[in-house]
N, C-alpha and C. Protein backbone atom coordinates (compact mmCIF):
# COMPACT_ATOMS: atom_id res chain seq x y z
N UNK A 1 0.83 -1.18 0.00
CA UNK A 1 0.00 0.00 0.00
C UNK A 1 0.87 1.24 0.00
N UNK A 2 0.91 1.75 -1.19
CA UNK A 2 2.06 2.55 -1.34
C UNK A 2 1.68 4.37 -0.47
N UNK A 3 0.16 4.71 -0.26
CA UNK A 3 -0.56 5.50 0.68
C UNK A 3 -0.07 5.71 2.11
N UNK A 4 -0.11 4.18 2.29
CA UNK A 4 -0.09 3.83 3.55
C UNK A 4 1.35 4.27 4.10
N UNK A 5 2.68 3.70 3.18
CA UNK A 5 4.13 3.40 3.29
C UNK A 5 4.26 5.00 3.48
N UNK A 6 3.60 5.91 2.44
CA UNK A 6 3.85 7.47 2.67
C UNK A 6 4.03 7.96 4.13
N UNK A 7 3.37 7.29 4.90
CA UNK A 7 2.53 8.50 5.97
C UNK A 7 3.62 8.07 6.92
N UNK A 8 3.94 9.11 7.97
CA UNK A 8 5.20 9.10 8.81
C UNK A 8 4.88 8.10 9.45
N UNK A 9 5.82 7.85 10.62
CA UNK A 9 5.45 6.59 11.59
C UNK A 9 4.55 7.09 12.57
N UNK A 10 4.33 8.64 12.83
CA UNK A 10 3.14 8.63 13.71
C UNK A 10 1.93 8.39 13.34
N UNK A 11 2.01 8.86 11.80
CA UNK A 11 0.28 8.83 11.69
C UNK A 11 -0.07 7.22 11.63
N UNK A 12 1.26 6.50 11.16
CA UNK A 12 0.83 5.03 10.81
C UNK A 12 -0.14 4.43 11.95
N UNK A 13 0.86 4.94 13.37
CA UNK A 13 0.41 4.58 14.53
C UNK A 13 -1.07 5.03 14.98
N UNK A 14 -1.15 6.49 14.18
CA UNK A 14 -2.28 7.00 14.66
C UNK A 14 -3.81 6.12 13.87
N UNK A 15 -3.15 5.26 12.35
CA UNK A 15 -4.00 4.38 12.19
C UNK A 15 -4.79 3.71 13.02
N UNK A 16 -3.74 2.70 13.69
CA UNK A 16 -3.88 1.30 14.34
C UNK A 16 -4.54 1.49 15.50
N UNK A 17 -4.19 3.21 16.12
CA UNK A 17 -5.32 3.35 17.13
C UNK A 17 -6.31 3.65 17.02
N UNK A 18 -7.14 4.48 16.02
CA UNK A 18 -8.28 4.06 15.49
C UNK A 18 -9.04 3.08 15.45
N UNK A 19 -8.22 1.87 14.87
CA UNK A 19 -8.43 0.74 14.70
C UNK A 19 -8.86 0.09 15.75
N UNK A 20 -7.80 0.36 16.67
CA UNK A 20 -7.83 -0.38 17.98
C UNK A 20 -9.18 0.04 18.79
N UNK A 21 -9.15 1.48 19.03
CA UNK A 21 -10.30 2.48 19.24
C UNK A 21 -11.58 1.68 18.73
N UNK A 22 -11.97 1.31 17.60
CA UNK A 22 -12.99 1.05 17.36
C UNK A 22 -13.70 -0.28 17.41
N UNK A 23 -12.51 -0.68 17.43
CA UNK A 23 -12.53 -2.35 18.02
C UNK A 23 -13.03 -3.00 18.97
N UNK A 24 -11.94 -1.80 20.14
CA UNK A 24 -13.05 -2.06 21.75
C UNK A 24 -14.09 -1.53 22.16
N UNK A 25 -14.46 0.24 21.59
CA UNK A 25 -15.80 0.44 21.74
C UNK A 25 -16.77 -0.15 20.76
N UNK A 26 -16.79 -0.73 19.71
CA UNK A 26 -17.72 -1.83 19.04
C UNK A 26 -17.81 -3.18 19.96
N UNK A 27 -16.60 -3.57 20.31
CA UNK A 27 -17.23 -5.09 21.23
C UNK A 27 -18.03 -4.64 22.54
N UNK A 28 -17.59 -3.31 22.91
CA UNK A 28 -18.31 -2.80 24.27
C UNK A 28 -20.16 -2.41 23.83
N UNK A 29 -20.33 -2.24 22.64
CA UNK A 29 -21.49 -1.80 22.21
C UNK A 29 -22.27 -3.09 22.00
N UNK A 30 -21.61 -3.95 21.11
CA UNK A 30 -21.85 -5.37 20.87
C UNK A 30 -22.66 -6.05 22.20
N UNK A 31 -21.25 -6.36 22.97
CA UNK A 31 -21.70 -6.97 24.25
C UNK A 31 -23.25 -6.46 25.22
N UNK A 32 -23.40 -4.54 24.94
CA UNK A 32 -24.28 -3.96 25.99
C UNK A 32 -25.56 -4.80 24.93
N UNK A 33 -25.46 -4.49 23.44
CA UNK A 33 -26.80 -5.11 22.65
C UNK A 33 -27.53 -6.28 23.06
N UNK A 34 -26.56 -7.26 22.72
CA UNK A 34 -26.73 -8.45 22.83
C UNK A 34 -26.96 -8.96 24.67
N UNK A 35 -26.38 -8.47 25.52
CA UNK A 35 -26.48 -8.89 26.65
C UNK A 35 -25.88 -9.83 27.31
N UNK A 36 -24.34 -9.69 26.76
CA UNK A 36 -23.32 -10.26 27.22
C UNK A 36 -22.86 -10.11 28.58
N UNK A 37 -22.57 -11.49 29.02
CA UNK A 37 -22.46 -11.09 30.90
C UNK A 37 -21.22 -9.99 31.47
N UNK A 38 -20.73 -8.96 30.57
CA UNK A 38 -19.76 -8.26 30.80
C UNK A 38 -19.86 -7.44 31.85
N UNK A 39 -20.41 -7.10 32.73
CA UNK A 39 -21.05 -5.86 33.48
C UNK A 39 -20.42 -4.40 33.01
N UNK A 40 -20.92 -3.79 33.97
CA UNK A 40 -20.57 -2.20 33.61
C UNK A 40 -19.38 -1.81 33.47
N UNK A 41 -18.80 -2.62 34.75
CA UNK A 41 -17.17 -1.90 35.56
C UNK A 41 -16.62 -2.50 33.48
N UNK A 42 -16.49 -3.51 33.31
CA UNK A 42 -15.86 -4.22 31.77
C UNK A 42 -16.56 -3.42 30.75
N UNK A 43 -17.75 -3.10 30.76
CA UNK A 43 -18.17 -1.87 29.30
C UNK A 43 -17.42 -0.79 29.34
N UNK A 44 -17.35 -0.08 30.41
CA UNK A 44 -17.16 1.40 30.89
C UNK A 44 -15.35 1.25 30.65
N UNK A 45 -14.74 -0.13 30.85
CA UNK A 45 -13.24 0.55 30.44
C UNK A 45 -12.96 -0.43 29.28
N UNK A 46 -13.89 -0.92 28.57
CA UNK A 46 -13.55 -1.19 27.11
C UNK A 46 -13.94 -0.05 26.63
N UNK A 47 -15.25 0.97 26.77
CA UNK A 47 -15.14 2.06 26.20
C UNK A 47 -14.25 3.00 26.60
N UNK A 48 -13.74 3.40 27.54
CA UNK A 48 -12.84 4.15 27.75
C UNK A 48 -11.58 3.88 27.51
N UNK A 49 -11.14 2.98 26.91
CA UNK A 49 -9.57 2.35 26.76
C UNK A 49 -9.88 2.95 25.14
N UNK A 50 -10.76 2.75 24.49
CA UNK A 50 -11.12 2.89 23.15
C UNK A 50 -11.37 4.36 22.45
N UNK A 51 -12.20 5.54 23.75
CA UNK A 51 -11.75 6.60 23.69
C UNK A 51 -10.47 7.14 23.85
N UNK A 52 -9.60 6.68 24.79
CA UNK A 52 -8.65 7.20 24.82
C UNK A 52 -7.73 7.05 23.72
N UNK A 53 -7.88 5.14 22.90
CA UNK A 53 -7.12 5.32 21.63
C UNK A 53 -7.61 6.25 20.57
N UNK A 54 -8.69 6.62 20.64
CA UNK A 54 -9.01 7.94 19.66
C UNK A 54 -8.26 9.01 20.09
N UNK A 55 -8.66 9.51 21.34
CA UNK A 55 -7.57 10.73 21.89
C UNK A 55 -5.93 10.68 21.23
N UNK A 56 -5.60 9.67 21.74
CA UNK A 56 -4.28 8.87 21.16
C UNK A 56 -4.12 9.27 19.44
N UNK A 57 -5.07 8.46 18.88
CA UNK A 57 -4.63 9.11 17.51
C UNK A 57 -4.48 10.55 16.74
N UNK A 58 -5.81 11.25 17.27
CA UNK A 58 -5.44 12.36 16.61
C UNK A 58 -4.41 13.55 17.26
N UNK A 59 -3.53 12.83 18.58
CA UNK A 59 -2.39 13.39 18.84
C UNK A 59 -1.16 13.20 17.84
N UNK A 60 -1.44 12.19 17.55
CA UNK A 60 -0.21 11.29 16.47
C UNK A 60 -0.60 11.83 15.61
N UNK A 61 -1.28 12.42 15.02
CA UNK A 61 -1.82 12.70 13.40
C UNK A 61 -0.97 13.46 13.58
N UNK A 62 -1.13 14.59 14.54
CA UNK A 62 -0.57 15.91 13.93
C UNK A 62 0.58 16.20 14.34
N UNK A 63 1.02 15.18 15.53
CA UNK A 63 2.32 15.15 16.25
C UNK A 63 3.44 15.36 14.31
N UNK A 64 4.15 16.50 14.97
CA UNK A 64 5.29 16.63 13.95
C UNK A 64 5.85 15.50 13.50
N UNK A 65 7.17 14.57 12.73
CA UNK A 65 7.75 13.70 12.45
C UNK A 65 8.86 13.47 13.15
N UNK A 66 9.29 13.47 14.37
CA UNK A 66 10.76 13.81 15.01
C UNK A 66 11.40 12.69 15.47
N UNK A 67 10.92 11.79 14.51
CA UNK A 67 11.71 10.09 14.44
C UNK A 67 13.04 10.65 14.39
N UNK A 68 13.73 11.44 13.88
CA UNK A 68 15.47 11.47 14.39
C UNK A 68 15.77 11.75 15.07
N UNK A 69 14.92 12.92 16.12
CA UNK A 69 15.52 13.43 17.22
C UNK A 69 15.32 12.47 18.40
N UNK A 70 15.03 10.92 18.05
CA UNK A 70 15.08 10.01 19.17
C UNK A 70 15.88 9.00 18.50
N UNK A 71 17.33 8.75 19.16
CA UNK A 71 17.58 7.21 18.40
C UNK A 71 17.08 6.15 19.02
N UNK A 72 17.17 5.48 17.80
CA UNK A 72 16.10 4.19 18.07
C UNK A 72 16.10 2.99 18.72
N UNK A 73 17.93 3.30 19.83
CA UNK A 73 17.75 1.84 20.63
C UNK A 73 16.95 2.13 21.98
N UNK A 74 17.22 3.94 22.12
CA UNK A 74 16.31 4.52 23.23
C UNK A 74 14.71 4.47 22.95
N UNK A 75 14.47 4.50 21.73
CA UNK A 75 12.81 4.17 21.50
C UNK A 75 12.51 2.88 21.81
N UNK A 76 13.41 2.19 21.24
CA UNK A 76 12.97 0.47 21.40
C UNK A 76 13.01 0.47 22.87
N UNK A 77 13.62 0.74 23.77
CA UNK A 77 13.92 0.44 25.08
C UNK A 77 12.64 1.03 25.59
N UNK A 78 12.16 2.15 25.70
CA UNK A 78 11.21 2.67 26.00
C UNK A 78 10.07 1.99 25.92
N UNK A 79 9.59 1.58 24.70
CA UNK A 79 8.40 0.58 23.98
C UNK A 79 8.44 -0.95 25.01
N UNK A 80 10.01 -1.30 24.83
CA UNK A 80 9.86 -2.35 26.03
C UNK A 80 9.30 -2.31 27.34
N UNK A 81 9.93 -1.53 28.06
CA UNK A 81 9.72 -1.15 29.06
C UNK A 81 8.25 -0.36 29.25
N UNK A 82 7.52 0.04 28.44
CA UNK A 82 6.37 0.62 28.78
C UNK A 82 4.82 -0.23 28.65
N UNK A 83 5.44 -1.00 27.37
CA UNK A 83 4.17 -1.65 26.46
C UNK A 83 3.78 -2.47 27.69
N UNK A 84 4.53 -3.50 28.18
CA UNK A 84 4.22 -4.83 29.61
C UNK A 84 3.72 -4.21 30.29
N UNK A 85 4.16 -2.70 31.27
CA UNK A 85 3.27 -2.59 32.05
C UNK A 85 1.71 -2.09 31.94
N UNK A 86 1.77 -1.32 30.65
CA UNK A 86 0.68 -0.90 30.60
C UNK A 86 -0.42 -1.47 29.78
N UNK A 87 0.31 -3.06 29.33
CA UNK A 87 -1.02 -4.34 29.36
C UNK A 87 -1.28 -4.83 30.26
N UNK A 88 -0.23 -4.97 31.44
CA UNK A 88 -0.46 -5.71 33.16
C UNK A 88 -1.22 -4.58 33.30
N UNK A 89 -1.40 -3.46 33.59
CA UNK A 89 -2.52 -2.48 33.81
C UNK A 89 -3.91 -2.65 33.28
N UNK A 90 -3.97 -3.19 32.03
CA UNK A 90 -5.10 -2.98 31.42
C UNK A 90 -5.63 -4.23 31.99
N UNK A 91 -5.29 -5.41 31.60
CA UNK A 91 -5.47 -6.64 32.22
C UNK A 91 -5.77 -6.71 34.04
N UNK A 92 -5.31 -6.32 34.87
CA UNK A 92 -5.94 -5.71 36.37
C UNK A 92 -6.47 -5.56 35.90
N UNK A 93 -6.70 -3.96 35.74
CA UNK A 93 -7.98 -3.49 35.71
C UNK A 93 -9.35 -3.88 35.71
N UNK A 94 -9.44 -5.04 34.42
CA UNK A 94 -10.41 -5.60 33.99
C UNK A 94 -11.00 -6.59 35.33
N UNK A 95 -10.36 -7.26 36.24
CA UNK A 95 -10.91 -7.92 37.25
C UNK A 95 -10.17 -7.53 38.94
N UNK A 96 -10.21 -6.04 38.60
CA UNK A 96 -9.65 -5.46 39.97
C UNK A 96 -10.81 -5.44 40.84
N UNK A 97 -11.80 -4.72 39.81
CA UNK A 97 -12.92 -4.32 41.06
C UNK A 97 -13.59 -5.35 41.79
N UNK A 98 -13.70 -6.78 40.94
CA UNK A 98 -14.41 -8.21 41.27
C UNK A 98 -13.25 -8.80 42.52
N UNK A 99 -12.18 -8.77 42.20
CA UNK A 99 -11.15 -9.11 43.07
C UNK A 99 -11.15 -8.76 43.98
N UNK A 100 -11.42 -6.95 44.41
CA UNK A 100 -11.29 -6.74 45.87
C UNK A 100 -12.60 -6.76 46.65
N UNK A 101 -13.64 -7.38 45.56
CA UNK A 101 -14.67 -7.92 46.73
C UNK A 101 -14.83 -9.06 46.96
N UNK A 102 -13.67 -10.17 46.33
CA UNK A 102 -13.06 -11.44 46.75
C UNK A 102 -12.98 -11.63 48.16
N UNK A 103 -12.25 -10.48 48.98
CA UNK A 103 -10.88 -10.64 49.95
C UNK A 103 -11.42 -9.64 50.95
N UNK A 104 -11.76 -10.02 52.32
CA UNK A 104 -12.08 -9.65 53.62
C UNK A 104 -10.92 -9.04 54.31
N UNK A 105 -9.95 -9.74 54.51
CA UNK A 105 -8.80 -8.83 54.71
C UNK A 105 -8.02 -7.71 54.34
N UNK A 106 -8.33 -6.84 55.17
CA UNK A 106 -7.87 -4.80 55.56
C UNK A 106 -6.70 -4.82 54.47
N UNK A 107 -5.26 -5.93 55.20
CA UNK A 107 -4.46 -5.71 54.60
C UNK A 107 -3.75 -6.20 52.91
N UNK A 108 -4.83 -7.29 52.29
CA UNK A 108 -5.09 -8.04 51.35
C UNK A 108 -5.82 -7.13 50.55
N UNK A 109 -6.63 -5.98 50.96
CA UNK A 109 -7.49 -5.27 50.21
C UNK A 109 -6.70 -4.26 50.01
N UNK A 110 -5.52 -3.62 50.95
CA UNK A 110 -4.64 -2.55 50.78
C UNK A 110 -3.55 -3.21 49.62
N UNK A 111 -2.97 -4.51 49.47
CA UNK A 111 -2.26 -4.39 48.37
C UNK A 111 -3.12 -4.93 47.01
N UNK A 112 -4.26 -5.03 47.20
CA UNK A 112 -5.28 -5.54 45.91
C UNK A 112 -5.47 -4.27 45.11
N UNK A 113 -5.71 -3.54 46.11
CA UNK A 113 -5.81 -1.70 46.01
C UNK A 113 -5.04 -0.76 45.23
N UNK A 114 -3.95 -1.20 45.55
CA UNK A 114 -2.76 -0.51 45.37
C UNK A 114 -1.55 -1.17 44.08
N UNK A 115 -1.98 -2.22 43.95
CA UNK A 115 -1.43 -2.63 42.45
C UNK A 115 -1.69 -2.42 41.25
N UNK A 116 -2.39 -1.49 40.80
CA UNK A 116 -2.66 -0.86 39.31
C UNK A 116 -1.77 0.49 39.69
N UNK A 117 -1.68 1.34 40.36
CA UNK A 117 -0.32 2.08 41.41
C UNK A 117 0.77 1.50 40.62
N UNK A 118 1.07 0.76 41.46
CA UNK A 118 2.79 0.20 41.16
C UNK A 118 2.62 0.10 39.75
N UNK A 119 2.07 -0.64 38.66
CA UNK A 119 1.83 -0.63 37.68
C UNK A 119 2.32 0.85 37.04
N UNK A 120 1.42 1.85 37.21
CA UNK A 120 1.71 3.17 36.83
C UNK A 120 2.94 3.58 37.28
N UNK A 121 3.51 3.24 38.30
CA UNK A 121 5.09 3.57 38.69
C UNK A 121 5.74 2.91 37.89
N UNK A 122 5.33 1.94 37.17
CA UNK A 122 6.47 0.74 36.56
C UNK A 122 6.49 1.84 34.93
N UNK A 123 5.32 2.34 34.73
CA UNK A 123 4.62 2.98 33.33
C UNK A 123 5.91 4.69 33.80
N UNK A 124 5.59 5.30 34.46
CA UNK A 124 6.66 6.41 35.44
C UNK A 124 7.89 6.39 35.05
N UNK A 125 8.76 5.21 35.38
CA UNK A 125 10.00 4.96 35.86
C UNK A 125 10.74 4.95 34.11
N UNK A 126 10.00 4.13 33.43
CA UNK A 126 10.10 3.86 32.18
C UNK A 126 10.34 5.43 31.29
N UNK A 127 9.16 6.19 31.32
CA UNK A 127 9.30 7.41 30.96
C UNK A 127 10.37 8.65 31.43
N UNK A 128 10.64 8.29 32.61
CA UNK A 128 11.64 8.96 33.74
C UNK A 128 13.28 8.64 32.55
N UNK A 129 13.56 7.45 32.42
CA UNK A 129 14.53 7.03 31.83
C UNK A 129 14.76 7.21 30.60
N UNK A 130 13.64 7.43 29.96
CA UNK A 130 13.30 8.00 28.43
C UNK A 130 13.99 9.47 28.19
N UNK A 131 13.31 10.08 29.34
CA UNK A 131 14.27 11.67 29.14
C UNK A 131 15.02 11.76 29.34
N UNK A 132 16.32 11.04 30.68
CA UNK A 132 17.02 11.26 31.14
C UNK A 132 18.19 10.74 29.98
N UNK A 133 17.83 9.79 29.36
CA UNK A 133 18.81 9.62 28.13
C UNK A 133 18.77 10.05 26.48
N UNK A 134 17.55 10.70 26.64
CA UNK A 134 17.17 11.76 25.48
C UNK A 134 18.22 12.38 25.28
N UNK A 135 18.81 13.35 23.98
CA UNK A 135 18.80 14.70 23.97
C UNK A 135 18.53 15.77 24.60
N UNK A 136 19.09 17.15 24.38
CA UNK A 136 18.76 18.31 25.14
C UNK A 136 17.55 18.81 24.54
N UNK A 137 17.53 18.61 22.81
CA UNK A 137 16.50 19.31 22.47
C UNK A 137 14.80 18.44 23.37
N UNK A 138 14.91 17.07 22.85
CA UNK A 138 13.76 16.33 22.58
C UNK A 138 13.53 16.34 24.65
N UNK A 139 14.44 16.77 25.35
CA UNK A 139 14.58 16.69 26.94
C UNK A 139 14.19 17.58 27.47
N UNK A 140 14.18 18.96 26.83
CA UNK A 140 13.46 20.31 26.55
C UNK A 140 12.16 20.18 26.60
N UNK A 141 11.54 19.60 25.61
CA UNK A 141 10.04 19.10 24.82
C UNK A 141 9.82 18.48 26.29
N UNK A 142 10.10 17.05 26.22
CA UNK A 142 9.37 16.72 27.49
C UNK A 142 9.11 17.18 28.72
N UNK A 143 10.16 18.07 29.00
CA UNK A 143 10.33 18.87 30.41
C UNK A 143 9.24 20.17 30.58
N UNK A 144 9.32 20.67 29.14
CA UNK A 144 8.54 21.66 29.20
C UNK A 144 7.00 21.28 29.24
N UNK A 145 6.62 20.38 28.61
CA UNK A 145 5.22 19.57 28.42
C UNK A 145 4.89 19.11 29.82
N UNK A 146 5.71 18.80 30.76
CA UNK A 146 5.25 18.04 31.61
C UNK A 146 4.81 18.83 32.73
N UNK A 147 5.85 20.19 32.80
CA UNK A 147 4.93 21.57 33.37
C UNK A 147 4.08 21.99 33.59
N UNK A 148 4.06 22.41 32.08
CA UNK A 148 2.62 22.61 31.33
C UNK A 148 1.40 21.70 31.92
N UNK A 149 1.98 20.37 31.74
CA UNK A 149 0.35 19.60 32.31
C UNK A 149 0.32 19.26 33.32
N UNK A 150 1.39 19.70 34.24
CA UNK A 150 1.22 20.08 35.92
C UNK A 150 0.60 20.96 36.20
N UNK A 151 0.92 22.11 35.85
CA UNK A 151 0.39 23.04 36.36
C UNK A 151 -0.96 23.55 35.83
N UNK A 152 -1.25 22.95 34.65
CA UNK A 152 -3.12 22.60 33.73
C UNK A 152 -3.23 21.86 34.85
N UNK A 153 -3.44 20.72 35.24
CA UNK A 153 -3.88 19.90 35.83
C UNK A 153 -4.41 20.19 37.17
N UNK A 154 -3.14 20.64 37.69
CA UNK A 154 -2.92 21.05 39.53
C UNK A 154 -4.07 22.18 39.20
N UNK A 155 -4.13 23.48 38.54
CA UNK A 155 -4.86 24.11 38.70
C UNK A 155 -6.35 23.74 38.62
N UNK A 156 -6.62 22.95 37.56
CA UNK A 156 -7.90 22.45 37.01
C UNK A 156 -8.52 22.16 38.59
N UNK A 157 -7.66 21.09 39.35
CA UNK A 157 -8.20 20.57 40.30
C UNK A 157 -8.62 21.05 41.19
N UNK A 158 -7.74 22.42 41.34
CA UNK A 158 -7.83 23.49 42.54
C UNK A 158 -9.00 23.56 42.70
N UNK A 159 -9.57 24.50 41.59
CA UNK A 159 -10.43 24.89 40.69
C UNK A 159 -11.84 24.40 40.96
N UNK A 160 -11.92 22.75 40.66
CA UNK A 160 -12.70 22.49 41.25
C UNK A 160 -13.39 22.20 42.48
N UNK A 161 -11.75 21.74 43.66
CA UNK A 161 -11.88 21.85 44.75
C UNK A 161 -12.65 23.36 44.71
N UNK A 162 -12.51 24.48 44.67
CA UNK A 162 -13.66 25.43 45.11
C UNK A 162 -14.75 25.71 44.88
N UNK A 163 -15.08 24.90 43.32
CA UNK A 163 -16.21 25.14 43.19
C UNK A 163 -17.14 23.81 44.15
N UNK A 164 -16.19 23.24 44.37
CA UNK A 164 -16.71 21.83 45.39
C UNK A 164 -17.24 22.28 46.58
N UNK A 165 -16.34 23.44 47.11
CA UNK A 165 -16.76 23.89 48.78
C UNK A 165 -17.44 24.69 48.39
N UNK A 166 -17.78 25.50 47.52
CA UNK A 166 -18.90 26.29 47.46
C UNK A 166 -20.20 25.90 47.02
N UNK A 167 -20.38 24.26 47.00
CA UNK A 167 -21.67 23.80 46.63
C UNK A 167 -21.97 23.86 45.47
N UNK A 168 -20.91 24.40 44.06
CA UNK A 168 -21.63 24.45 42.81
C UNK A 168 -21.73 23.43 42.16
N UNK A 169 -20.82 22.77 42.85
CA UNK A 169 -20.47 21.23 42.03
C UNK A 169 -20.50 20.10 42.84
N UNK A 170 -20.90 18.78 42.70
CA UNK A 170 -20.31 17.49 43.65
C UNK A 170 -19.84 16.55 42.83
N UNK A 171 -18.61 16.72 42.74
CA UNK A 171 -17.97 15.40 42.56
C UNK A 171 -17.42 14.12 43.67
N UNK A 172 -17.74 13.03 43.39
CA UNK A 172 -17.26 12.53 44.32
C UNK A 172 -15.77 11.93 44.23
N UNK A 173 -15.04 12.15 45.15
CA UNK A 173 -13.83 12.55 45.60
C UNK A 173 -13.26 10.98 44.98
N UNK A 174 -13.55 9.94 45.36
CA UNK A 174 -13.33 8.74 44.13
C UNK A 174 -12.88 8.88 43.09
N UNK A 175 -13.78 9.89 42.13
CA UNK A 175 -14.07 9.71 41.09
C UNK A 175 -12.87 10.89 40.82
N UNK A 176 -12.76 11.63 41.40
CA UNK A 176 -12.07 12.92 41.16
C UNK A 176 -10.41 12.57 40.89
N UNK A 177 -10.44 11.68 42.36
CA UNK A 177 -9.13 11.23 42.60
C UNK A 177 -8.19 10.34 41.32
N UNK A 178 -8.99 9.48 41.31
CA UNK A 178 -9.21 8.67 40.10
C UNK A 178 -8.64 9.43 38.81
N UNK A 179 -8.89 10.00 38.48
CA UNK A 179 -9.25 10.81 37.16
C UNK A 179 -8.10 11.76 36.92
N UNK A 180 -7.24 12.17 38.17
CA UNK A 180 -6.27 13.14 38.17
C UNK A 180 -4.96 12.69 37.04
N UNK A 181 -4.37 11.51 37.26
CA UNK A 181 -3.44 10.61 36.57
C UNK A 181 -3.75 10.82 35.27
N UNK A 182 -4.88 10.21 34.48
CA UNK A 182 -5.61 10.41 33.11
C UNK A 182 -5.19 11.72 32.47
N UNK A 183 -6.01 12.66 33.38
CA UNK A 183 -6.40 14.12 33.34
C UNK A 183 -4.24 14.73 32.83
N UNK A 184 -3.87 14.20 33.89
CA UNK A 184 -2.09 14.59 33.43
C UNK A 184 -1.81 14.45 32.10
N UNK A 185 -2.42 13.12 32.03
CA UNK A 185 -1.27 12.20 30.55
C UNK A 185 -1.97 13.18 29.23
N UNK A 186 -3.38 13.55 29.86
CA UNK A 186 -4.02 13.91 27.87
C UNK A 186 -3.80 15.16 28.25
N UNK A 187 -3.66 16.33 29.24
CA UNK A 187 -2.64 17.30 28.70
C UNK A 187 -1.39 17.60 28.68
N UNK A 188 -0.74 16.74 29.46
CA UNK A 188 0.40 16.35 28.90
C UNK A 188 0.63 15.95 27.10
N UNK A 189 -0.25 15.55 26.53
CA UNK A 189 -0.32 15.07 25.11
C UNK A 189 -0.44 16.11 24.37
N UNK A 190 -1.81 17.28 24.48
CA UNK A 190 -1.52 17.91 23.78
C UNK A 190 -0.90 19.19 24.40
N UNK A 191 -0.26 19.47 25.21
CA UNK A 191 0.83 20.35 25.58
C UNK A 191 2.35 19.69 24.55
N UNK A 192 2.56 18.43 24.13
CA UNK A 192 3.67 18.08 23.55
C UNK A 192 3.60 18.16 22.26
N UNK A 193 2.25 18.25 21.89
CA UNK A 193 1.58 18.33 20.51
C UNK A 193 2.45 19.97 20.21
N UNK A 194 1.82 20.54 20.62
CA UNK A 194 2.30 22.22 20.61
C UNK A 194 3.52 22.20 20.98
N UNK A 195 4.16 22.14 21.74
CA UNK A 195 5.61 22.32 21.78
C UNK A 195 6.65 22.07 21.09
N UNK A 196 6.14 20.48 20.99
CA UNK A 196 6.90 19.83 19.65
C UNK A 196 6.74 20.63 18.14
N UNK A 197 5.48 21.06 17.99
CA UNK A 197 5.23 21.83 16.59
C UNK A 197 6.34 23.17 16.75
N UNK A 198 6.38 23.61 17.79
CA UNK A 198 6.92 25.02 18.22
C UNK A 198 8.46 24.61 18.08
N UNK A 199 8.89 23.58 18.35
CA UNK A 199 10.47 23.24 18.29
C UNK A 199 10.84 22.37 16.85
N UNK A 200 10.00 22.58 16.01
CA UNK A 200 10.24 21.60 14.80
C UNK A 200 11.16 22.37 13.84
């Protein structure tokens, strides 16, 4: 497919998440039709694993081409190190919530709890090592992006913390908590989107 061979390696990628994207929110749609014994907690993050590969792609679309400014035994290393944990993540996930109403024990429920955590530290540590053996330019990009969606983020939350104490809003603090990590990575994404365009 000589179309296909054109398009940089992000957009290729930004294909397959599409792909992927539509894959799991179609079996999640499938399953709610038909009345597959999947429950909610399994719809709600096949669709959301599936939104996020949409999010995912049209970052890659437009993400610049800056396949040189990474060499590629540090990409491969990265891909290693990231891809495992963040299928052991996806995989939890899927029977975390059933699991910790397995287990009666305080302290059995604190590390049942707390292992999609370590997971994301394992997902952390990986990225941590990514910059630190980057380039100055491409070490720049990430450093500056990651600011950026600190301080988007941290504020966002503030933010709502007040509109929380002032009764305009109720979120529940679960859900909030939850959501902060996510909330980092997709502006973190497109904060790198822009930066990267800005340093091309």
């Amino acid at each position: 497919m000589p179309a296909f061979e054109s398009l940089t390696l992000c957009r290729r990628k930004a294909l397959f998440s599409v792909i992927g994207g539509a894959a799991l929110m179609a079996l999640a749609w499938l399953a709610y039709l038909r009345g597959w014994p999947f429950g909610d907690h399994l719809l709600g993050l096949l669709t959301g694993i599936g939104v996020g590969l949409w999010f995912a792609a049209a970052l890659l679309w437009f993400t610049p081409d800056m396949s040189d400014a990474v060499p590629k035994r540090l990409a491969r290393r990265y891909q290693r190190e990231m891809w495992p944990a963040m299928t052991a993540y996806v995989l939890v996930m899927l029977g975390w919530k059933r699991l910790l109403g397995l287990v009666d024990a305080t302290w059995l429920k604190v590390l049942i709890a707390l292992f999609p955590a370590l997971l994301v530290l394992w997902v952390m540590r990986a990225f941590v090592r990514y910059v630190r053996d980057s380039d100055e330019m491409q070490r720049r990009i990430e450093l500056e992006s990651g600011s950026v969606a600190g301080l988007v983020t941290s504020g966002a939350y503030l933010s709502a913390g007040f509109l929380q104490s002032a009764s305009l809003i109720d979120i529940p603090s679960k859900v909030a908590m939850i959501w902060v990590f996510p909330m980092l990575c997709m502006v973190y994404g497109i904060a790198k989107l822009v930066i990267g365009r800005r340093y091309q």
